[in-house]
C-alpha atoms as a PDB file:
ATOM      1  CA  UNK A   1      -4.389   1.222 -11.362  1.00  0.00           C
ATOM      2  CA  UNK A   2      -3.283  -1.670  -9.514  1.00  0.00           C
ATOM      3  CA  UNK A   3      -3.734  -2.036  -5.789  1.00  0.00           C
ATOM      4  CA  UNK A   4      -0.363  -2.446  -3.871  1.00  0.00           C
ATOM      5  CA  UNK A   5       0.076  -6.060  -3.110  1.00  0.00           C
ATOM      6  CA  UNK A   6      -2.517  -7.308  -5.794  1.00  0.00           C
ATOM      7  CA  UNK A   7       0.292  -9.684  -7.181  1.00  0.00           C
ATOM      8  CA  UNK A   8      -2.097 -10.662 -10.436  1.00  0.00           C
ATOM      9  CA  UNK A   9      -3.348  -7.064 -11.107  1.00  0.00           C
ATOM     10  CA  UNK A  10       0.680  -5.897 -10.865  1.00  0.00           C
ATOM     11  CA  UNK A  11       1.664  -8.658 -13.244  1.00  0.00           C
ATOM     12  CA  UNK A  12      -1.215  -7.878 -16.078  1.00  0.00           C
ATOM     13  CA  UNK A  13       0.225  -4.378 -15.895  1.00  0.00           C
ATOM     14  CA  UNK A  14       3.785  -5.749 -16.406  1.00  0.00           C
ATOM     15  CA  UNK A  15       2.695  -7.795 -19.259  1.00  0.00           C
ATOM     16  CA  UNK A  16       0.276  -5.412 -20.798  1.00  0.00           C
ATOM     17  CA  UNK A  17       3.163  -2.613 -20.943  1.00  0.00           C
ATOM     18  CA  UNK A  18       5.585  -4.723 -22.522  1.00  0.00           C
ATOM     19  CA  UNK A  19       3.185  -6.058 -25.516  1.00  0.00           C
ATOM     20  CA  UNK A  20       2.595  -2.036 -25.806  1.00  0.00           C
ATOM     21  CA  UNK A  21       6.285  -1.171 -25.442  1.00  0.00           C
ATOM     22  CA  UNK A  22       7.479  -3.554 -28.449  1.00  0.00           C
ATOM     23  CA  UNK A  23       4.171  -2.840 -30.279  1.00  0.00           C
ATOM     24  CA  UNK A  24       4.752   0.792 -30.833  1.00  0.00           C
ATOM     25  CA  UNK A  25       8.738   0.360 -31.682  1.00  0.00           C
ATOM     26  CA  UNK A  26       7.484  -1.540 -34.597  1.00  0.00           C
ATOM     27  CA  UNK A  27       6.284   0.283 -37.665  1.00  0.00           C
ATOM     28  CA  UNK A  28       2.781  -0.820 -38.933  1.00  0.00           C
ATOM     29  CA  UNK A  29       4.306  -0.968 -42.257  1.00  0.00           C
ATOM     30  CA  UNK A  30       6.844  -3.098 -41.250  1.00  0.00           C
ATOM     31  CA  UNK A  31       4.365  -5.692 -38.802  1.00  0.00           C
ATOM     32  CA  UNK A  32       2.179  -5.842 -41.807  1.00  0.00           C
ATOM     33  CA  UNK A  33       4.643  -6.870 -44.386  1.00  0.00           C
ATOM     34  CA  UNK A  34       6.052  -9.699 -41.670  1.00  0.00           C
ATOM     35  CA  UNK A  35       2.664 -10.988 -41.835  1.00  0.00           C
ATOM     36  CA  UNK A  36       2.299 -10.862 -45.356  1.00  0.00           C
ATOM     37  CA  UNK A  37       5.432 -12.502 -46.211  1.00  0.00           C
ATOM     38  CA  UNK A  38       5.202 -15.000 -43.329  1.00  0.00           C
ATOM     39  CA  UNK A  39       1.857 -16.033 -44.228  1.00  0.00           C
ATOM     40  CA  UNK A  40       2.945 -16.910 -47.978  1.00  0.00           C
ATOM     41  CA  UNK A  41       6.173 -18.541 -46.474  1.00  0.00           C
ATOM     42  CA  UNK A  42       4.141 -21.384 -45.137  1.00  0.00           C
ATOM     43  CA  UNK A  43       3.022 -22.646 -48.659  1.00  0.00           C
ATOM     44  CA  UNK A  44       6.260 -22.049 -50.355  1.00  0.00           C
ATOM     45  CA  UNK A  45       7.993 -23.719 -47.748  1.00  0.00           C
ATOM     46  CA  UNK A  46       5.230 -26.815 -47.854  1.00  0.00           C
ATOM     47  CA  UNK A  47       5.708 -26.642 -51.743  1.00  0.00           C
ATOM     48  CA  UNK A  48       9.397 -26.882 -51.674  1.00  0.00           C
ATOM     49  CA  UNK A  49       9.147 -29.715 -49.210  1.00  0.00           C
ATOM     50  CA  UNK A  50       6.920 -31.999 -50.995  1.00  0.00           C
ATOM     51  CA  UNK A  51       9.020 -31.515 -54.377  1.00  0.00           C
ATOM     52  CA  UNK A  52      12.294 -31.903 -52.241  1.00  0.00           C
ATOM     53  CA  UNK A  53      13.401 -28.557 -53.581  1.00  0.00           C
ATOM     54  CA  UNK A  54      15.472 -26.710 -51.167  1.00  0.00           C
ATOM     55  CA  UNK A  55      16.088 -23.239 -53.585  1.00  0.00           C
ATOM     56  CA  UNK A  56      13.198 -23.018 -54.025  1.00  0.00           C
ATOM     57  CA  UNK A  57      12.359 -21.799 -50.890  1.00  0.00           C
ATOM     58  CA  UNK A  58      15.492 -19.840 -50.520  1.00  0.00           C
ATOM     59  CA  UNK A  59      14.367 -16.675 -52.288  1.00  0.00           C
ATOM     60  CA  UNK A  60      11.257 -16.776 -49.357  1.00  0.00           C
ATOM     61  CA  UNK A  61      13.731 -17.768 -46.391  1.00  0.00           C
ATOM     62  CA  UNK A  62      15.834 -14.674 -46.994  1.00  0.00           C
ATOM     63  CA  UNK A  63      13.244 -12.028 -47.398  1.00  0.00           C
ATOM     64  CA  UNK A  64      11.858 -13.350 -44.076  1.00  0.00           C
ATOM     65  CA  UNK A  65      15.429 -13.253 -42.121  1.00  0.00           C
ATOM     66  CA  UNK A  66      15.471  -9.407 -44.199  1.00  0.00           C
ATOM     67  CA  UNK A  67      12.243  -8.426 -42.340  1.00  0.00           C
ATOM     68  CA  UNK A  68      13.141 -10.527 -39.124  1.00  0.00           C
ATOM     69  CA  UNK A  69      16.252  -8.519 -39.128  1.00  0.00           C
ATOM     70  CA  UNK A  70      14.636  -4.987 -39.358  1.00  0.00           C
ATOM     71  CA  UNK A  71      11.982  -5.974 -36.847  1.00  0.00           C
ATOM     72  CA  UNK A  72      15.345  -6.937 -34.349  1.00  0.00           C
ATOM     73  CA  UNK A  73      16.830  -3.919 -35.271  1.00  0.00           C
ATOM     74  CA  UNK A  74      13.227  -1.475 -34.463  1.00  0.00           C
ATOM     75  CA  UNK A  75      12.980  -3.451 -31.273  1.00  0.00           C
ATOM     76  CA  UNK A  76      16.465  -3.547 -29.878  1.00  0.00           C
ATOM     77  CA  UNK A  77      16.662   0.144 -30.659  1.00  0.00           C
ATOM     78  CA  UNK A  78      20.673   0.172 -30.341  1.00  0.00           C
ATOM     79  CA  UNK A  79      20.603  -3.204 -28.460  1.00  0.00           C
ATOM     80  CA  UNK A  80      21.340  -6.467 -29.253  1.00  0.00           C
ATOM     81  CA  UNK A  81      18.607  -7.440 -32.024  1.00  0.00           C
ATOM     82  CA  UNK A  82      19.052 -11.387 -31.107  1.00  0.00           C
ATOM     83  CA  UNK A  83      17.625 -10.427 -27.899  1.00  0.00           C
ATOM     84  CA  UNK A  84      15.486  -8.075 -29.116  1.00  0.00           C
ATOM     85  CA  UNK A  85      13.568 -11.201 -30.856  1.00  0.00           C
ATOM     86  CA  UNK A  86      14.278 -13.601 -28.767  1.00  0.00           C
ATOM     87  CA  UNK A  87      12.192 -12.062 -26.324  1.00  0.00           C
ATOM     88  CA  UNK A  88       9.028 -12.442 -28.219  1.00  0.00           C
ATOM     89  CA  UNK A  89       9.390 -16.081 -27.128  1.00  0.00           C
ATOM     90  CA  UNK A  90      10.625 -16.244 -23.898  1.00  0.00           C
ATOM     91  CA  UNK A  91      10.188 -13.064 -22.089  1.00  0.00           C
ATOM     92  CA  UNK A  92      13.583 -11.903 -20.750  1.00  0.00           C
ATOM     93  CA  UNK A  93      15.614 -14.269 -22.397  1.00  0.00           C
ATOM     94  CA  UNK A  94      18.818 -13.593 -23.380  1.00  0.00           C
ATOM     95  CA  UNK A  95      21.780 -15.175 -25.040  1.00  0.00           C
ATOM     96  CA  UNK A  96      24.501 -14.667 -22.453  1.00  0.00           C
ATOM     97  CA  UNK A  97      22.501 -16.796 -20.388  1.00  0.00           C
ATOM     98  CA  UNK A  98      21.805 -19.493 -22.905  1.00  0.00           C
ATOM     99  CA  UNK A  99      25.237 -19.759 -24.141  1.00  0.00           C
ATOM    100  CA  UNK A 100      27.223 -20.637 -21.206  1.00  0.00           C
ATOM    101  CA  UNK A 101      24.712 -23.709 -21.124  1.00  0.00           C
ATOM    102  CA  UNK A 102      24.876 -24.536 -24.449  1.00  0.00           C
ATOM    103  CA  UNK A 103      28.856 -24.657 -24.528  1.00  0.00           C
ATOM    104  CA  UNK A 104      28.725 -26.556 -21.874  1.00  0.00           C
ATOM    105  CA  UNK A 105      26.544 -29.497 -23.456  1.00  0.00           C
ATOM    106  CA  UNK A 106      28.149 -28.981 -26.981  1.00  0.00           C
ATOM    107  CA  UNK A 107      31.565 -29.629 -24.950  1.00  0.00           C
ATOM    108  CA  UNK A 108      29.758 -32.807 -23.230  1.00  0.00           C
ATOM    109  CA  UNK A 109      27.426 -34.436 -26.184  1.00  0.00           C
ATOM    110  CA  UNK A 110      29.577 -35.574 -28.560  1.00  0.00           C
ATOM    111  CA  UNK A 111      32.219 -37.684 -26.322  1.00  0.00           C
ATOM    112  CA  UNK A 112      28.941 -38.740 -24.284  1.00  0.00           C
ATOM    113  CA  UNK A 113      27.113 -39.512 -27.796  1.00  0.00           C
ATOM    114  CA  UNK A 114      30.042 -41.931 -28.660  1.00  0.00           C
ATOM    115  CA  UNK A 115      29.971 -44.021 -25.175  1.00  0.00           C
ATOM    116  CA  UNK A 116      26.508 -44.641 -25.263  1.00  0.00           C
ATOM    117  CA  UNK A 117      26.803 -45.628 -29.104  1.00  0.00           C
ATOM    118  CA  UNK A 118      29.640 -48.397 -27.655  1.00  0.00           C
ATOM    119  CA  UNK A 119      27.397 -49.492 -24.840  1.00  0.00           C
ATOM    120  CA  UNK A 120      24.111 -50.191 -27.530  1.00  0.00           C
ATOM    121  CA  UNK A 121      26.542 -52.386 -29.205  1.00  0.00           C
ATOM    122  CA  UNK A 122      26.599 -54.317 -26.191  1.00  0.00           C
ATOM    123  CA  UNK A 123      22.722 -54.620 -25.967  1.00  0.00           C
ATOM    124  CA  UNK A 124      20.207 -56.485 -27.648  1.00  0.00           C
ATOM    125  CA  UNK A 125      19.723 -55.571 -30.996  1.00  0.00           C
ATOM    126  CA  UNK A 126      15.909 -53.844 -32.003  1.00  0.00           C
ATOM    127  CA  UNK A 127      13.462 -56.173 -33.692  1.00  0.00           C
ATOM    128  CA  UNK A 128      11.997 -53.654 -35.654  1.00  0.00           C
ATOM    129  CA  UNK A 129       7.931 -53.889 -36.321  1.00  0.00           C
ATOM    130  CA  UNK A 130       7.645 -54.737 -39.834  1.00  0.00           C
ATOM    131  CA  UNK A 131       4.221 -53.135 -41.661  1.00  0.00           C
ATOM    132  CA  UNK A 132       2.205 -51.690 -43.716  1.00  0.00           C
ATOM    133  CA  UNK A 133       0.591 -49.540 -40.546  1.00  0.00           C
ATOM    134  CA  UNK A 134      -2.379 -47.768 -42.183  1.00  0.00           C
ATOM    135  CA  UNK A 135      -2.694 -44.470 -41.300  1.00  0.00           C
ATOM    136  CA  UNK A 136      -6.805 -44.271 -39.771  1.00  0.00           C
ATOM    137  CA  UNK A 137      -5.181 -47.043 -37.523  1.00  0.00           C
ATOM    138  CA  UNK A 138      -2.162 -44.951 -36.781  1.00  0.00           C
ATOM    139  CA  UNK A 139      -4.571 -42.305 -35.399  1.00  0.00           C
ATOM    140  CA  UNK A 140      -6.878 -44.161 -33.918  1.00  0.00           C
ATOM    141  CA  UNK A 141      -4.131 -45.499 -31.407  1.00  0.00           C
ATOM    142  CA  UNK A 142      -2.348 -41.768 -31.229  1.00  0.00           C
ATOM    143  CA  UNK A 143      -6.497 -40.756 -29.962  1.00  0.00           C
ATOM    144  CA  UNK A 144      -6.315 -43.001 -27.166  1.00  0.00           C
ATOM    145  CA  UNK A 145      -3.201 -42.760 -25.688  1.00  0.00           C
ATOM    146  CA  UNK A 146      -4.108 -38.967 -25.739  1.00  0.00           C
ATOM    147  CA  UNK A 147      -7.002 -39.876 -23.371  1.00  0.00           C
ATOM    148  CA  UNK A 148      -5.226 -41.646 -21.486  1.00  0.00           C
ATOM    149  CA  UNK A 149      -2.855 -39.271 -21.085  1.00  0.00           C
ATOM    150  CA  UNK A 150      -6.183 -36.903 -20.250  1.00  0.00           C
ATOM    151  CA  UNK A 151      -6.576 -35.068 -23.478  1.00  0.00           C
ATOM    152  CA  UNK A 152     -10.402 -33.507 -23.966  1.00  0.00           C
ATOM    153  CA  UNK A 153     -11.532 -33.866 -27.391  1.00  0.00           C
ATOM    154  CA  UNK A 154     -14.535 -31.513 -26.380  1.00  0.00           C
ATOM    155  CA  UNK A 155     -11.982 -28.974 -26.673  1.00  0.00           C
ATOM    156  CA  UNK A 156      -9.391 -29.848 -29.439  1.00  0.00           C
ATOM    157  CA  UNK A 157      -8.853 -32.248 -31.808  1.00  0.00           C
ATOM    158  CA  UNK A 158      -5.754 -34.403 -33.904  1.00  0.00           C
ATOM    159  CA  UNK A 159      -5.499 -33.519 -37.565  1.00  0.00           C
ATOM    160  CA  UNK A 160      -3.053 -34.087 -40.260  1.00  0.00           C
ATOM    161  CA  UNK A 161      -0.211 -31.610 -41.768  1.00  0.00           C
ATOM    162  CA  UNK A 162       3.516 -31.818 -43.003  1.00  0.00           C
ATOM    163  CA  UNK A 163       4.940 -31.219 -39.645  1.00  0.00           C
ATOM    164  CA  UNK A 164       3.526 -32.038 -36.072  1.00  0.00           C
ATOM    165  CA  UNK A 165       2.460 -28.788 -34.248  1.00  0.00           C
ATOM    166  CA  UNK A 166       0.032 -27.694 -31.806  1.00  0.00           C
ATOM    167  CA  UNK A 167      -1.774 -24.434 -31.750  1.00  0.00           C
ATOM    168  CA  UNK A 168      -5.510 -23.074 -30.705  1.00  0.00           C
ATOM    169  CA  UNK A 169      -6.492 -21.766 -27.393  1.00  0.00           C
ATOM    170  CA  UNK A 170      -6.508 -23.067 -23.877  1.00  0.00           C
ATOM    171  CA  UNK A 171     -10.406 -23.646 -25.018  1.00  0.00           C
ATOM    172  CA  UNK A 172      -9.535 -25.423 -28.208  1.00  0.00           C
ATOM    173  CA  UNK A 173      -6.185 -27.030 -29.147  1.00  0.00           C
ATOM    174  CA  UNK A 174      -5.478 -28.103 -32.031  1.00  0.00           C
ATOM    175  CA  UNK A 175      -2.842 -30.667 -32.590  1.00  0.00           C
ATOM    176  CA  UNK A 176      -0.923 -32.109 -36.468  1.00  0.00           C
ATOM    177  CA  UNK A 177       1.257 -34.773 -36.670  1.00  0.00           C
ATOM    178  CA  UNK A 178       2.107 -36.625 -40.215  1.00  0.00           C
ATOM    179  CA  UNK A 179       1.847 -40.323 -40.489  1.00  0.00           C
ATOM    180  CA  UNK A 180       4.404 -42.571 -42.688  1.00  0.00           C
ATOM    181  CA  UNK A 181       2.780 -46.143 -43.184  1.00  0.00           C
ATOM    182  CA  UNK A 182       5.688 -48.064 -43.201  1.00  0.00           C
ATOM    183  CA  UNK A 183       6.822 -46.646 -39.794  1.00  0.00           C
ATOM    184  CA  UNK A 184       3.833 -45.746 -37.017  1.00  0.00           C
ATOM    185  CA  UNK A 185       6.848 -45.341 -34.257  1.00  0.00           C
ATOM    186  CA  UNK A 186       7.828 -41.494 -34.944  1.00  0.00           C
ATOM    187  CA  UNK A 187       4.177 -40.159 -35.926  1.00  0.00           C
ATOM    188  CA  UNK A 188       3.231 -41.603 -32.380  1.00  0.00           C
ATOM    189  CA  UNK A 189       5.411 -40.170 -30.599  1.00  0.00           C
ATOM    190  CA  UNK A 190       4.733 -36.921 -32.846  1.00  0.00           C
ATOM    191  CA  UNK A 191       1.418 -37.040 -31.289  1.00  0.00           C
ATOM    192  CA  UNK A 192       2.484 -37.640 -27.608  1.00  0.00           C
ATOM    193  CA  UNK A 193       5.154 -34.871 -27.764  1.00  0.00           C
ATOM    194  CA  UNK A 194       2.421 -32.316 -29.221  1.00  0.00           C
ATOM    195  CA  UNK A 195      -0.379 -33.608 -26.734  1.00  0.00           C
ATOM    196  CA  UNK A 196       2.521 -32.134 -23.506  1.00  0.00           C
ATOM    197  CA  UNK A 197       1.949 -28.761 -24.873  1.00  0.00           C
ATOM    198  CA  UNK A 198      -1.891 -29.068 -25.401  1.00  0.00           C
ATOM    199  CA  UNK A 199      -1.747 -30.477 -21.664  1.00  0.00           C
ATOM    200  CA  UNK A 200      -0.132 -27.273 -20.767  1.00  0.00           C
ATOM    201  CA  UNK A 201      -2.529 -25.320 -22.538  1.00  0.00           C
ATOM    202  CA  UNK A 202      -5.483 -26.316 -21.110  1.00  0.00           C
ATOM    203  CA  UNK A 203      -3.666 -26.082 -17.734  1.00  0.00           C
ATOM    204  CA  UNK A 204      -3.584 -22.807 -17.436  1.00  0.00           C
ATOM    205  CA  UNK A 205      -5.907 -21.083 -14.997  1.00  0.00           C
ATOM    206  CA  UNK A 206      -9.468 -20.487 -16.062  1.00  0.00           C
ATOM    207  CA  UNK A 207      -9.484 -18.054 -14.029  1.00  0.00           C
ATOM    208  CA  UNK A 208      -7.296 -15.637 -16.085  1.00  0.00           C
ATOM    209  CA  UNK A 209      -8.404 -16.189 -19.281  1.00  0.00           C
ATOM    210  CA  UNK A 210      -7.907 -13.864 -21.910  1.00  0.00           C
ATOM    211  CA  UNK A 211      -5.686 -11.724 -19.385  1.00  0.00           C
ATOM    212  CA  UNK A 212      -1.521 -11.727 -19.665  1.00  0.00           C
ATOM    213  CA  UNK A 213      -1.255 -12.907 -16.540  1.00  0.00           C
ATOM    214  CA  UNK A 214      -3.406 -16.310 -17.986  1.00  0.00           C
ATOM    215  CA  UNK A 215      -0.789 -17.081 -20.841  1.00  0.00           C
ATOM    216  CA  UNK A 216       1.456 -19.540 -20.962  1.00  0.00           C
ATOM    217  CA  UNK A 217       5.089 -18.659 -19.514  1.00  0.00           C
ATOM    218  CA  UNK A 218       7.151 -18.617 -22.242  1.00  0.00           C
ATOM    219  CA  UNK A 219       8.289 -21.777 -25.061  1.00  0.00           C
ATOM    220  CA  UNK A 220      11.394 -23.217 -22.531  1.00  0.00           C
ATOM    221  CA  UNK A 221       8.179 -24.059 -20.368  1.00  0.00           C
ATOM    222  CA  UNK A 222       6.079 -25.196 -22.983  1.00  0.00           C
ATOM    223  CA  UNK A 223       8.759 -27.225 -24.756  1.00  0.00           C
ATOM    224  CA  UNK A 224       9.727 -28.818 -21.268  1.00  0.00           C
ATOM    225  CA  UNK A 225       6.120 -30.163 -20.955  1.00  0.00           C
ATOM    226  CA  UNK A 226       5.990 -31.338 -24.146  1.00  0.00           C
ATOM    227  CA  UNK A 227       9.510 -33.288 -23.529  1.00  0.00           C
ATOM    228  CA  UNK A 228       8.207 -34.664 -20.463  1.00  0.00           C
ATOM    229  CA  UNK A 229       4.945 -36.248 -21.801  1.00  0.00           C
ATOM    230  CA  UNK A 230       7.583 -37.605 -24.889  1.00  0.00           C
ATOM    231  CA  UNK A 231      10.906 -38.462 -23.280  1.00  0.00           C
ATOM    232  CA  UNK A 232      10.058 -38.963 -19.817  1.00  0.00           C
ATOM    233  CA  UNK A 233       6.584 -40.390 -19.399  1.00  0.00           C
ATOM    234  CA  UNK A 234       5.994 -42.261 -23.141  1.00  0.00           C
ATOM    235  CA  UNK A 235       9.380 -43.319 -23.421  1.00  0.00           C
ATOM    236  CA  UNK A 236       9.439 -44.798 -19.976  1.00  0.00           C
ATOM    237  CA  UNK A 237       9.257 -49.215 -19.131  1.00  0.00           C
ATOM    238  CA  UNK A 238       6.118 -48.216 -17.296  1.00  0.00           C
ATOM    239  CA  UNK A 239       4.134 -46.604 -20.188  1.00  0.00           C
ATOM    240  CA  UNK A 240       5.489 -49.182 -22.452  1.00  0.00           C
ATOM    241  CA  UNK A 241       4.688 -52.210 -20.275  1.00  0.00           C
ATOM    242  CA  UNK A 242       0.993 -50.349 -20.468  1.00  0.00           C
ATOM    243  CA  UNK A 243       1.214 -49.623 -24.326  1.00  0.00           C
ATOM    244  CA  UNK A 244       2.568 -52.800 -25.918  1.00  0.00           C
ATOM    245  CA  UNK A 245      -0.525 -55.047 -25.767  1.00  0.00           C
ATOM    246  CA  UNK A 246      -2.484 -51.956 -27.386  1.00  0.00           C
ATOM    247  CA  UNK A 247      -0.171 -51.446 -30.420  1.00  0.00           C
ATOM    248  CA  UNK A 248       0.220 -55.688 -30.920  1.00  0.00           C
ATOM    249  CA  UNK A 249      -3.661 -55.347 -30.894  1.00  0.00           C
ATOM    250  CA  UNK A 250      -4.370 -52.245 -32.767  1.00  0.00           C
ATOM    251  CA  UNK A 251      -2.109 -53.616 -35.628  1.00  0.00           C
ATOM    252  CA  UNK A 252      -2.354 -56.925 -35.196  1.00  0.00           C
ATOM    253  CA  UNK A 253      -0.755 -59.840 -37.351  1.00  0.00           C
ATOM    254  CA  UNK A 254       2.200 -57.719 -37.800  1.00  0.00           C
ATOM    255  CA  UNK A 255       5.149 -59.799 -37.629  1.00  0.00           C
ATOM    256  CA  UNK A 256       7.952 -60.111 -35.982  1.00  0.00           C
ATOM    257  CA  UNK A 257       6.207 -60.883 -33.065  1.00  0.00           C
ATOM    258  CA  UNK A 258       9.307 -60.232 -30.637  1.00  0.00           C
ATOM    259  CA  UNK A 259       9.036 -56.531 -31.786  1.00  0.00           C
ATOM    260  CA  UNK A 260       5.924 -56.226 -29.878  1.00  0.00           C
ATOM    261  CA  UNK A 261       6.996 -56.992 -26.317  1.00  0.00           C
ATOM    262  CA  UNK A 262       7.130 -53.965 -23.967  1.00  0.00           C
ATOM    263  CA  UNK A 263      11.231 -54.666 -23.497  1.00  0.00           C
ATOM    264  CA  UNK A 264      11.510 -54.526 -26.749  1.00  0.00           C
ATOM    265  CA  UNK A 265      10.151 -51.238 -27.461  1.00  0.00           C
ATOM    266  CA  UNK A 266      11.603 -50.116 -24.157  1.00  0.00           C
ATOM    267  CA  UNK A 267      14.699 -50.335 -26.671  1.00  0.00           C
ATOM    268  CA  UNK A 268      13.609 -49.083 -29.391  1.00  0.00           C
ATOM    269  CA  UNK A 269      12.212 -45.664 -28.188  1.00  0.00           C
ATOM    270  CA  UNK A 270      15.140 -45.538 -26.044  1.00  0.00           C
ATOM    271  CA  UNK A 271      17.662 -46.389 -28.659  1.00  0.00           C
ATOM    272  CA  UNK A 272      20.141 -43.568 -29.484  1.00  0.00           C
ATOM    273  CA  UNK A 273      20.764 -42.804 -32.991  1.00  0.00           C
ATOM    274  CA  UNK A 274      22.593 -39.365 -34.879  1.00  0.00           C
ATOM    275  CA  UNK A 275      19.916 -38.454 -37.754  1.00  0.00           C
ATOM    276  CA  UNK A 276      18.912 -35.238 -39.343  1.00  0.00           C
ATOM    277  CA  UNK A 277      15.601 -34.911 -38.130  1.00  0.00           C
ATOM    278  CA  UNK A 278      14.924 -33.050 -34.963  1.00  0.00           C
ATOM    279  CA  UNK A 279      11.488 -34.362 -34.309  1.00  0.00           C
ATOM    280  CA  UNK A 280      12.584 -38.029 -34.491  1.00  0.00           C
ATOM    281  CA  UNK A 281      15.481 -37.603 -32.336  1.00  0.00           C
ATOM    282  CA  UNK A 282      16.265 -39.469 -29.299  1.00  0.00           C
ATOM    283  CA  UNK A 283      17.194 -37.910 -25.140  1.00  0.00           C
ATOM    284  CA  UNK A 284      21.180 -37.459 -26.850  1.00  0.00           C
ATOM    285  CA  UNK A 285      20.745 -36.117 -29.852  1.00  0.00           C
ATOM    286  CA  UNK A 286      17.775 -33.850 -29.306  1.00  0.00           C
ATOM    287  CA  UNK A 287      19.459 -31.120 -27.632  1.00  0.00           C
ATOM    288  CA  UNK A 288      22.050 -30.949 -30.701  1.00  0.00           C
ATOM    289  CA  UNK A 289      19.377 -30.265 -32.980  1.00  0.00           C
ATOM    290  CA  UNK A 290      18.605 -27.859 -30.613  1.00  0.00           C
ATOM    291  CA  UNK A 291      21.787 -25.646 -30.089  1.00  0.00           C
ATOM    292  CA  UNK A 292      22.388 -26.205 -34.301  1.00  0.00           C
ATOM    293  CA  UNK A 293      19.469 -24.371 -34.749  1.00  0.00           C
ATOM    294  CA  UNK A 294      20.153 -21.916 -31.945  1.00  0.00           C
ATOM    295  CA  UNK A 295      23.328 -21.163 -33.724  1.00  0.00           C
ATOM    296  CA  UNK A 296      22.145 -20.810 -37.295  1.00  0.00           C
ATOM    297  CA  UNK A 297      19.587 -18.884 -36.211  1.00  0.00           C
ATOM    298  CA  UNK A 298      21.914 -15.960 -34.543  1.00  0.00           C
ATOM    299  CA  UNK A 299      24.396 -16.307 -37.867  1.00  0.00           C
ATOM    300  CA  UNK A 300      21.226 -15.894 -39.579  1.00  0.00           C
ATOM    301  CA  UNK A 301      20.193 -12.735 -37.805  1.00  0.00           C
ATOM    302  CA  UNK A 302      23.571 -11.465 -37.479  1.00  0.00           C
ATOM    303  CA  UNK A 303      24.073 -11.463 -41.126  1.00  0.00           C
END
């Protein structure tokens, strides 16, 4: 039993009876089946991907929504099963609160998307680097901007896989990216995005390790972290001013030589530009791909 005022001891409580609360409305049938059919998922899906083949994964996708669904449904016990699930992720979050926000940008981005589309057109055009950038050199340069962003690589390391993530323990992170050779500017930046949340990671207070109270807050903090390291700090004149003799040397020769001055790729990770991939998206765009998702993902739940 907690002492009264001993804020740490209170909030382990707090956290340890809700993990036991939404552990025991969930049949072990049920959480054993999710982790089956997840688990198999993750090579269907990276099957699928490599051969292009989007039905092929659709059989998988909806047996995982099915389960998804039941698991909302044992959680939310009469409740709103969105929520239910959407807790799991951000404790306490809810979709009345996220909405309102995301109307509000859906309402803004597109008008705001077209004026800074008119104003590019009245900038300097990109001078795009021009490779082959092999891949071992790719890395190499993602490694040290990761220590110099203070990454340990005593306790995690930078591997390969089809989409960047980052996962481990506060004592070991691991991070992925995927490299394309004729283009070293999203894999970077991959790398950068995934090496905010391993910052966060090891952030959090030795201290509390292995107790609630020790984990990280919740993914809108993580993914903020990992956006600031990204958007705000490698994306910034300053960073680039500091990175643009080390990418003219670490692939050096590569022409056109006016793509690798620090202005220039000022521009060009600053450049705004509508695509269909979320990780390669720019400050505009990125929170579309984000409130898409949010809202096929509720459809998704909701049937």
């Amino acid at each position: 039993k907690a002492e009264a005022g001993d804020a740490v001891a209170e909030a382990n409580l707090r956290e340890i009876r809700r993990a036991y609360e939404r552990a025991k409305k969930v049949p072990a049938k049920l959480a054993a089946e999710i982790a089956r059919v997840t688990s198999v998922a993750q090579g269907v899906w990276a099957e699928a991907r490599a051969a292009e083949d989007v039905a092929a994964f659709l059989p998988t996708l909806r047996r995982v929504v099915a389960l998804r669904q039941e698991e909302g449904q044992a959680l939310a016990q009469g409740g709103d099963v969105y929520d239910a699930l959407l807790d799991d992720y951000e404790p306490d979050g809810r979709a009345a609160d996220i909405d309102p926000v995301f109307d509000e940008l859906e309402a803004f981005l597109p008008g705001f998307l077209g004026q800074v589309m008119d104003v590019q057109k009245t900038r300097a055009d990109v001078v795009m680097p021009e490779g082959p950038f092999p891949e071992q050199t790719q890395k190499a340069l993602g490694v040290q901007f990761m220590q110099a962003l203070g990454f340990d690589f005593d306790h995690g390391r930078l591997d390969i896989s089809l989409h960047p993530f980052c996962g481990g323990t506060p004592d070991d992170v691991r991070i992925t990216t995927r490299y394309d050779e004729a283009d070293f500017t999203s894999s970077l930046m991959g790398v950068l995005h995934e090496t905010g949340h391993a910052l966060y990671e090891r952030g959090l207070p030795k201290t509390w390790r292995g107790q609630p109270v020790g984990d990280a807050l919740g993914m809108s903090m993580h993914e903020s972290q990992s956006l600031l390291i990204e958007m705000q700090v490698c994306r910034s004149k300053g960073f680039l001013q500091y990175a643009a003799p080390l990418m003219r040397a670490a692939f050096d020769g590569r022409k056109p030589e006016a793509a690798w001055n620090a202005d220039n790729l000022y521009r060009l990770y600053t450049r705004v530009k509508p695509g269909f991939i979320r990780v390669d998206a720019d400050e505009v765009t990125y929170p579309a791909h984000v409130i898409l998702r949010y809202q096929l993902e509720k459809a998704m739940i909701e049937g």
